[in-house]
Every structure is written in C-alpha cells, then in structure tokens.
Protein backbone atom coordinates (compact mmCIF):
# COMPACT_ATOMS: atom_id res chain seq x y z
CA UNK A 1 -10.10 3.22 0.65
CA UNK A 2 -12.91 4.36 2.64
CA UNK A 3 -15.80 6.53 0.74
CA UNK A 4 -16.44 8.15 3.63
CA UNK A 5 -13.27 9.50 4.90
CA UNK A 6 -13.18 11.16 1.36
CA UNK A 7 -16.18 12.87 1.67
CA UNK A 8 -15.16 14.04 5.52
CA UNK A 9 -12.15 15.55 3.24
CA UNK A 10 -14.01 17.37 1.26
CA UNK A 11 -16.72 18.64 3.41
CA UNK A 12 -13.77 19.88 5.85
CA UNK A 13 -11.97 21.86 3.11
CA UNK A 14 -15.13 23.05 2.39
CA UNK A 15 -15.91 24.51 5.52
CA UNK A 16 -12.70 26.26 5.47
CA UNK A 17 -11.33 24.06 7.80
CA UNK A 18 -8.13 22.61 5.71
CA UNK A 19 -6.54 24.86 2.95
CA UNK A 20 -9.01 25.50 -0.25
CA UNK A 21 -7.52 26.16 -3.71
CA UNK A 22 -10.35 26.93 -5.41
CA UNK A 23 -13.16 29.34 -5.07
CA UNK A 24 -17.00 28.97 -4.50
CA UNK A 25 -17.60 28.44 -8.09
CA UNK A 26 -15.18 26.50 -9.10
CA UNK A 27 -14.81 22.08 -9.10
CA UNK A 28 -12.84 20.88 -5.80
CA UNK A 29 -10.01 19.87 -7.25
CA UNK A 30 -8.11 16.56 -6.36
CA UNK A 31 -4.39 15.52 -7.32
CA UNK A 32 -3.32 12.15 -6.83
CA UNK A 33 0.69 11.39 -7.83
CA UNK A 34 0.60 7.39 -7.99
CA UNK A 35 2.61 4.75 -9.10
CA UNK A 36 0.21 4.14 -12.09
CA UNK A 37 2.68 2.25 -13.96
CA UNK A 38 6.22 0.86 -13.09
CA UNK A 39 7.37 -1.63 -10.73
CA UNK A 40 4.75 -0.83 -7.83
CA UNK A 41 1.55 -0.27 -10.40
CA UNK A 42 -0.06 -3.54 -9.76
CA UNK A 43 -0.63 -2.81 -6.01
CA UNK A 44 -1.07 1.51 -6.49
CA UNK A 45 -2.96 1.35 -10.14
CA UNK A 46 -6.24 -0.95 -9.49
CA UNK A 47 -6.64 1.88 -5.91
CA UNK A 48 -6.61 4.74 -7.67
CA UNK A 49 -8.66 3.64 -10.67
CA UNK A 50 -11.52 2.61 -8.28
CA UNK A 51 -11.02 6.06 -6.67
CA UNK A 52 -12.25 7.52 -10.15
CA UNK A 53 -14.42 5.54 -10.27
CA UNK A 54 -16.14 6.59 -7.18
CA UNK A 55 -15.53 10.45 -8.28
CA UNK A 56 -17.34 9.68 -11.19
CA UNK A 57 -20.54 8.31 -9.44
CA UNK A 58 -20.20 10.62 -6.44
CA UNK A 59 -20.06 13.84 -9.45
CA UNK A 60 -23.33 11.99 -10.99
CA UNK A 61 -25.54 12.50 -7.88
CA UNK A 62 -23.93 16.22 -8.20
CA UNK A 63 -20.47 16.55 -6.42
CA UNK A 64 -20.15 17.60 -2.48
CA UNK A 65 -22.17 20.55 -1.27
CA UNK A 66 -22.67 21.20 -5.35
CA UNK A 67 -19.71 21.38 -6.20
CA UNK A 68 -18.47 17.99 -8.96
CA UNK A 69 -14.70 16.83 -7.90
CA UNK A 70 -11.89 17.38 -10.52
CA UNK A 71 -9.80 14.61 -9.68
CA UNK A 72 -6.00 15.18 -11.68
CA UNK A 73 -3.95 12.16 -11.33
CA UNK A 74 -0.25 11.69 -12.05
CA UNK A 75 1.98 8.60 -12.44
CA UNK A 76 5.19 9.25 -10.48
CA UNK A 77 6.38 5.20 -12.03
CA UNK A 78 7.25 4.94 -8.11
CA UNK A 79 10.50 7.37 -8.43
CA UNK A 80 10.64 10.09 -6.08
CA UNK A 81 12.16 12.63 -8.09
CA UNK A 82 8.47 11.85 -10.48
CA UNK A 83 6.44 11.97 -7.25
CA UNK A 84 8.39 15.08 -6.10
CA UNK A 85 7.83 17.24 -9.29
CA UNK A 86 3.58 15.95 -9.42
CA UNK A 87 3.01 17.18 -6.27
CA UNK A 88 4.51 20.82 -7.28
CA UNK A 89 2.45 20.82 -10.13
CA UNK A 90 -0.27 19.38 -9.02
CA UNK A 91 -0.23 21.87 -5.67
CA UNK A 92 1.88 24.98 -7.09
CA UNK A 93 -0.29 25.05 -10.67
CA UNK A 94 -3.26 23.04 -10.62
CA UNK A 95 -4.37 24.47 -6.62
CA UNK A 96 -5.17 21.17 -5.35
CA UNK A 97 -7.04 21.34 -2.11
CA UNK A 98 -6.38 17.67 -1.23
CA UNK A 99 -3.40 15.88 -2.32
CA UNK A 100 -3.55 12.10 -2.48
CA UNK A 101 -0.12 9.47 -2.61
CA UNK A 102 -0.21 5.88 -3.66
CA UNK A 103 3.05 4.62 -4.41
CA UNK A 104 6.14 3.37 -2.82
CA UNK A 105 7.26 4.99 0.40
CA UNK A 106 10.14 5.48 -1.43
CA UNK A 107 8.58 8.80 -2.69
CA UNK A 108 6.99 9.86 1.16
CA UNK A 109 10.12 12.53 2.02
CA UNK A 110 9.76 14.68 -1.28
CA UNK A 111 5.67 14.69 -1.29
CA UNK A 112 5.60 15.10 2.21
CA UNK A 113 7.75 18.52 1.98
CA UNK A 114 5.95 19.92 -0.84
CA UNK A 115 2.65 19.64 1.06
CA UNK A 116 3.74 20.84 4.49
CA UNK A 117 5.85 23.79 2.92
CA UNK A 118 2.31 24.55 0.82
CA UNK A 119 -0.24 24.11 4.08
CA UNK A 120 -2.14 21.21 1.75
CA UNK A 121 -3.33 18.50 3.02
CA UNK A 122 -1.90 15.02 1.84
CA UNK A 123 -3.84 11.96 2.39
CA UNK A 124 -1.96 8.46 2.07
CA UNK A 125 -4.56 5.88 0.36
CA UNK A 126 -3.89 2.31 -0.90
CA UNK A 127 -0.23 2.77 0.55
CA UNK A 128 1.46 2.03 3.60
CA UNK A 129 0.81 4.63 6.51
CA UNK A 130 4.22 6.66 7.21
CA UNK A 131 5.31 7.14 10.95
CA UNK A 132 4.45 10.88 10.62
CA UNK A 133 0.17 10.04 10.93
CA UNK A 134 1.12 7.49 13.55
CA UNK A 135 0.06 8.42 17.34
CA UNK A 136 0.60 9.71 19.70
CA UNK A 137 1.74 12.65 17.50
CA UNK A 138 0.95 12.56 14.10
CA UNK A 139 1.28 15.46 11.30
CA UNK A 140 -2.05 17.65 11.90
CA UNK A 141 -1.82 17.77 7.79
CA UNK A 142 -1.09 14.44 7.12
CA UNK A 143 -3.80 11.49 6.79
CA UNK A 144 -3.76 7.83 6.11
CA UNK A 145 -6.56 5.40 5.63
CA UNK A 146 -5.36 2.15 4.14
CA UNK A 147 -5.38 -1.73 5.29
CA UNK A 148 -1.83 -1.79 6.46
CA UNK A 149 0.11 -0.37 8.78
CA UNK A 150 4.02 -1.88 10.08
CA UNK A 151 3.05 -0.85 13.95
CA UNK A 152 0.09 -2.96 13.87
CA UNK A 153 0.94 -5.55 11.55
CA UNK A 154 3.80 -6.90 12.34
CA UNK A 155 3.71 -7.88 16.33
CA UNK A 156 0.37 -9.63 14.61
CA UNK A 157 2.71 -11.38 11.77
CA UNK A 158 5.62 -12.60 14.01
CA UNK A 159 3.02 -13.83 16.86
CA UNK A 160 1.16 -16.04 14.36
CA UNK A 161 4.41 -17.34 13.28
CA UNK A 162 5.40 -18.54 16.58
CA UNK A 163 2.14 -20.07 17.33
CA UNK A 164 1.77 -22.09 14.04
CA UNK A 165 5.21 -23.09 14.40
CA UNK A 166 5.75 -27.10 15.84
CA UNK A 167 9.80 -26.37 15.91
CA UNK A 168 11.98 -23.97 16.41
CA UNK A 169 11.92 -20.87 14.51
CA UNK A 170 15.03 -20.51 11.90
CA UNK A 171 13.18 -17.51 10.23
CA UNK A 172 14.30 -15.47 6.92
CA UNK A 173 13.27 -12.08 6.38
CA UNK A 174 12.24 -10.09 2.86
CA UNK A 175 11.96 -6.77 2.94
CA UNK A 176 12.90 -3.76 -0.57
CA UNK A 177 15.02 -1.21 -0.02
CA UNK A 178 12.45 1.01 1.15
CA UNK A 179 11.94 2.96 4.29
CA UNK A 180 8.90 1.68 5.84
CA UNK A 181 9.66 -2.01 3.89
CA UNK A 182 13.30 -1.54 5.78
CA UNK A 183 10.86 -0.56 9.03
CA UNK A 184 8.84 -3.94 8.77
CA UNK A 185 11.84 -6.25 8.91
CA UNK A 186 13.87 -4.65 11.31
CA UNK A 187 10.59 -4.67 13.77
CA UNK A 188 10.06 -8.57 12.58
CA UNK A 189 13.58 -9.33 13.64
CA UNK A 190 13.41 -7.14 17.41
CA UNK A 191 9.93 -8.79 17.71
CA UNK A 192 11.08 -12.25 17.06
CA UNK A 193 14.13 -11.44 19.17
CA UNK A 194 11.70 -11.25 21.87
CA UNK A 195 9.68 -14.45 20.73
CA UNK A 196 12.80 -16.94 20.64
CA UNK A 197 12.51 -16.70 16.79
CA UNK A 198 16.51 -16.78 15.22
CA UNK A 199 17.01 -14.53 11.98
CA UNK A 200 19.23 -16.76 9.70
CA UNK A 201 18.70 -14.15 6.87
CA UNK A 202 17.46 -11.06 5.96
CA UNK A 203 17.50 -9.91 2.23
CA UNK A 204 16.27 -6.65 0.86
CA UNK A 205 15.51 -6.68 -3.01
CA UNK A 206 15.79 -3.75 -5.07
CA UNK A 207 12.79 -3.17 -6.93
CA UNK A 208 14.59 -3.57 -10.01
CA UNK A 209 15.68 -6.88 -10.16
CA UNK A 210 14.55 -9.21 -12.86
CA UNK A 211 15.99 -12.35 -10.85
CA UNK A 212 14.87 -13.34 -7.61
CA UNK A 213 17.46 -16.62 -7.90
CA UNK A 214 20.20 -15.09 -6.57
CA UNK A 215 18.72 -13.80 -3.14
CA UNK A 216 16.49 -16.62 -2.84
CA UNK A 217 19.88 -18.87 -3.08
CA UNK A 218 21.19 -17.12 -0.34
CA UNK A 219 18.22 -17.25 1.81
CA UNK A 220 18.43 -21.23 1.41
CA UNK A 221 21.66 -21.54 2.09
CA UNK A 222 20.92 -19.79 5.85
CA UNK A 223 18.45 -22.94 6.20
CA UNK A 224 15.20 -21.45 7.47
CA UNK A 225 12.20 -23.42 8.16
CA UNK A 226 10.34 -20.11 7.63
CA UNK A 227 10.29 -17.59 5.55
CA UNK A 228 8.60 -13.39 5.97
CA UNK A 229 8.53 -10.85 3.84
CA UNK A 230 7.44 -7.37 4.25
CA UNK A 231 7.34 -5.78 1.07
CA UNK A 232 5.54 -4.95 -2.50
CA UNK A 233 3.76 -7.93 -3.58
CA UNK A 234 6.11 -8.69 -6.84
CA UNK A 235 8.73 -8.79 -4.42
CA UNK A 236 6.85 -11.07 -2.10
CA UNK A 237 5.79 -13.86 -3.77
CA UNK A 238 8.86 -13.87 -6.38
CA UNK A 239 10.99 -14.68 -3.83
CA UNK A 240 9.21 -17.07 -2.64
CA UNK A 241 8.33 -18.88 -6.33
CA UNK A 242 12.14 -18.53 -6.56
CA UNK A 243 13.15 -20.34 -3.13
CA UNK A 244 10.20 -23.43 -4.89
CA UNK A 245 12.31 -23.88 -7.76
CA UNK A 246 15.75 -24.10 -5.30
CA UNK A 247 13.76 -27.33 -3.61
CA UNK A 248 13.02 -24.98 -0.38
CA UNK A 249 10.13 -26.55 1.54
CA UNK A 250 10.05 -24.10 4.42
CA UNK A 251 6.47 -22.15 5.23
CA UNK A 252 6.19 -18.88 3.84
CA UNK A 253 4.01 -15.65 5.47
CA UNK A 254 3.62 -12.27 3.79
CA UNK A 255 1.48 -9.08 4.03
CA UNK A 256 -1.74 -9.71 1.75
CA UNK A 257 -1.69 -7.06 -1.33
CA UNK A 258 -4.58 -6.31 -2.79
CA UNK A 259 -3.42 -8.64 -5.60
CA UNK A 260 -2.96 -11.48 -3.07
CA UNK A 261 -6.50 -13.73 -3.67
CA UNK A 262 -5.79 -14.23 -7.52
CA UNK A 263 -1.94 -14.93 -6.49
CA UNK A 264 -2.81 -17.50 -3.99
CA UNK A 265 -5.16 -18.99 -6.82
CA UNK A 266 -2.15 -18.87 -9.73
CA UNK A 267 0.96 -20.41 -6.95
CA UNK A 268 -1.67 -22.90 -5.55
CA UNK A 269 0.88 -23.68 -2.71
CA UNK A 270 -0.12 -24.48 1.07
CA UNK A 271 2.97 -23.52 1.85
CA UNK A 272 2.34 -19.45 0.66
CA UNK A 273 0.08 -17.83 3.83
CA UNK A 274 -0.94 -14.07 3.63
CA UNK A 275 -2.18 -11.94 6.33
CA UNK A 276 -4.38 -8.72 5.46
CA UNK A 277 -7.13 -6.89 7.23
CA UNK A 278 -9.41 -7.16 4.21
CA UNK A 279 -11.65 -9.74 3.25
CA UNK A 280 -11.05 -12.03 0.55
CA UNK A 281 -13.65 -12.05 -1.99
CA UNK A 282 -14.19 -15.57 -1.64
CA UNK A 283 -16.51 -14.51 1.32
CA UNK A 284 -19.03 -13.34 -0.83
CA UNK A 285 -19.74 -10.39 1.59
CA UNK A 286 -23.25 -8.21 0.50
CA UNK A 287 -20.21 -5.16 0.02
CA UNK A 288 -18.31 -7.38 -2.05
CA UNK A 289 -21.45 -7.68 -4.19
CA UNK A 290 -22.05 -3.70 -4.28
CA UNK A 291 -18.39 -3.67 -5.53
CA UNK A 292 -18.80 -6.22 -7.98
CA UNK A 293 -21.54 -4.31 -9.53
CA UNK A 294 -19.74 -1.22 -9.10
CA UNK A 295 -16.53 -2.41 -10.72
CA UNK A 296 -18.79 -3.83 -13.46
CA UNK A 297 -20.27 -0.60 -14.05
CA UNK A 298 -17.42 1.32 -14.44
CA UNK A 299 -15.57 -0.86 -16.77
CA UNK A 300 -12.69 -1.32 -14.17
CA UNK A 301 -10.23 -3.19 -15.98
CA UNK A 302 -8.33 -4.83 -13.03
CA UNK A 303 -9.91 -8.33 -10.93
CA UNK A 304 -12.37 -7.30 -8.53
CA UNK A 305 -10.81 -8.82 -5.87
C-alpha cells in the first residue's frame, strides 16, 4: 500500500471532488471490511494493521488539511454475505467517504454494488485488482493499488516458466474457487497454450479444506514436471508441501504473498520459486529500514517482512 495514493484520497474527497460523508468539522472517516481473521487473514490482516498504523502517525502530525482520519475497520472472515453487510454499515451508518476492501475476491460483487449504488468511492488495497479498475475502461469510482495484478502477472509467470524449463513443459495448475483465482489459471493455461506448455491438471481448492492430500494426489498422478498456482498463499504452498510428502520432485512457481520470505525460510526447498513485484526484505533496502522502525514503533505484531 502506497502512503501516498492515500493521502491523494483524501485530499480529493476533500476538495469535493469524490463523495464526502462528513462535514467541515468533523474526522474523515475511513471503513475498511477485511478479512481480519478466517481463512484469507494471514495475507489481508498484517495490510490493514500497517494501514492503522500509518493513520495513527499521519493523525499525530495532525490529520489531512486538519482534519485526524477515523479509520472503522470490519472483519468480513472472507465471506461475502460479512463483506456485503460491512460495507452497508460502514457506508449507510457510519458515512464513510472512502471505503477500503482487503479480502478474497470472493466478496468483490456485493462491496462493489453497495459502493456504486451509494456514489462512494472503494479503493482495493493489499488485494488482487478486479477487472472493473483495469484499462482501458475502468470504474471512475473504483481504485486499486496493490502488488498484483492477473493481467500483468501472469504472461510474466508462464514466460519464466518456459524459459527456465530444459524439457518439455507437463505443467499443473492451482488456482481456489475464486473469481479472479479462477481468472489466473484459465489465462496460465491460454498463455501456455500459446507457449507449447501442456496442462496435465488443473485443481481448484476450496478454501476450506483441511487436506491438501487428496488434490495434490491427483495432480501427481497427471505427471507434471511443473507445478503453478495462482491463489491465497495457504493454498499455495500447502499444495505444494502436500505433492513433497507424495515423493513429487517437479519445480514449483507461485505468486509471492506478502507472507512468502518467512515461507521460503520455514519449506527451505529449491524446488518452491515465488514471483512478486516487492522486494524481499533480505535486500536490506533504506525503506525496508524506515519500515522496520516503523513496524517497531507501532507494536505491529505480524513479521516485518
């Protein structure tokens, strides 16, 4: 999440430019509905707990234009009918002049048609970015700044497979149950179509499931040499821990949650690659140092990384 794109927010709704629910005197006030617990919360929970803690310094040097930032946030567990009644309350009751998602896209429709039936706009951080903000016409209400994207990422994801591959590609794909998860593979698969890549196997996982054995057998049994999934990070690399234990020795490539440096640490297999378009701590970048200290600060009680 970019600092500054949340202060353009602000400063827009400010100047009357995007819908306002509250007056000159009053806090600008911020709902988030995120999956703060549940099945999705390690990927949507750290996000949105660094996001308070930037409220929190940015109302210590005194708010936006004077005004401090009442930020309400409300775990929708990554369900959509939760997601669907926060962001009534949070727009019909508590005004919100910005309305913030972080969960599974799962819960996009139901958000999505509360905010464009209210005129509020709703900014996508720390989640995938739906089709509607994509070019070359996206929603004029809808917003999305966040390290992933399926149009970008996977033409990157299937190309790097084909050039790090020394055989023939007999590829099996991971995606959830998920819209834009459901997106990912099914551009993977047309994309490799186009590469020479064969699909043996594509598996979507509910995000319920306790054991990953099951589809991971299957996935074996189609004999691919590779292995990519597209999907929430539990589902990600437990599929792939799960195809270790079957005796698969195939090379594995997923989309690098935020969780992703302390997993690669914990599995400790060459055979687990990520691709992200963040930096891994491990750089030691001067603004991975300002986080650090920030993080530090403000008690955050997830890694820093």
């Amino acid at each position: 999440m970019r600092a500054s794109a949340f202060l353009k927010f602000a400063a827009l709704c400010a100047a009357g430019l995007l819908p306002v629910g509250a007056s000159a005197q009053d806090a600008y006030t911020v709902g988030v509905t995120a999956a703060m617990t549940g099945p999705a919360s390690a990927t949507q929970a750290p996000v949105i707990e660094m996001l308070r803690i930037y409220v929190d310094r940015l109302n210590a040097k005194g708010g936006i234009n004077g005004h401090r930032i009442n930020l309400l946030i409300e775990d929708d567990q990554a369900e959509p009918s939760k997601a669907a009644a926060n962001a009534t309350k949070l727009i019909r009751q508590d005004n919100v002049m910005l309305l913030i998602e972080s969960s599974l896209s799962s819960t996009y429709g139901p958000v999505i048609a509360e905010a464009r039936r209210a005129k509020v706009p709703l900014w996508f951080a720390g989640a995938v970015c739906p089709k509607e903000t994509h070019p070359p016409k996206p929603d004029p209400m809808l917003f999305c700044s966040t390290g992933f994207d399926f149009g970008y990422d996977i033409p990157v994801a299937v190309e790097a497979i084909k050039d790090a591959a020394k055989e023939p590609v007999k590829i099996a794909m991971i995606g959830m149950p998920i819209p834009i998860s459901r997106i990912g593979v099914e551009n993977a698969q047309k994309q490799g179509e186009k590469l020479g890549i064969k699909t043996v196997d594509v598996e979507f996982i509910p995000p319920t499931a306790a054991d990953y054995t099951p589809f991971a057998t299957k996935i074996k049994e189609a004999d691919p040499n590779w292995g990519f999934a597209y999907a929430p990070w539990p589902t990600e690399v437990r599929t792939f821990e799960a195809l270790r234990r079957l005796g698969w020795t195939g090379t594995y490539l997923c989309w690098g949650h935020i969780q992703a440096e302390e997993e690669l640490k914990r599995v400790a297999d060459g055979g687990l690659n990520v691709f992200s378009a963040n930096a891994l701590f491990q750089d030691n970048l001067p603004v991975q140092q300002e986080i650090r200290e920030v993080a530090a600060q403000g008690k955050y009680s997830y890694p820093v990384t």
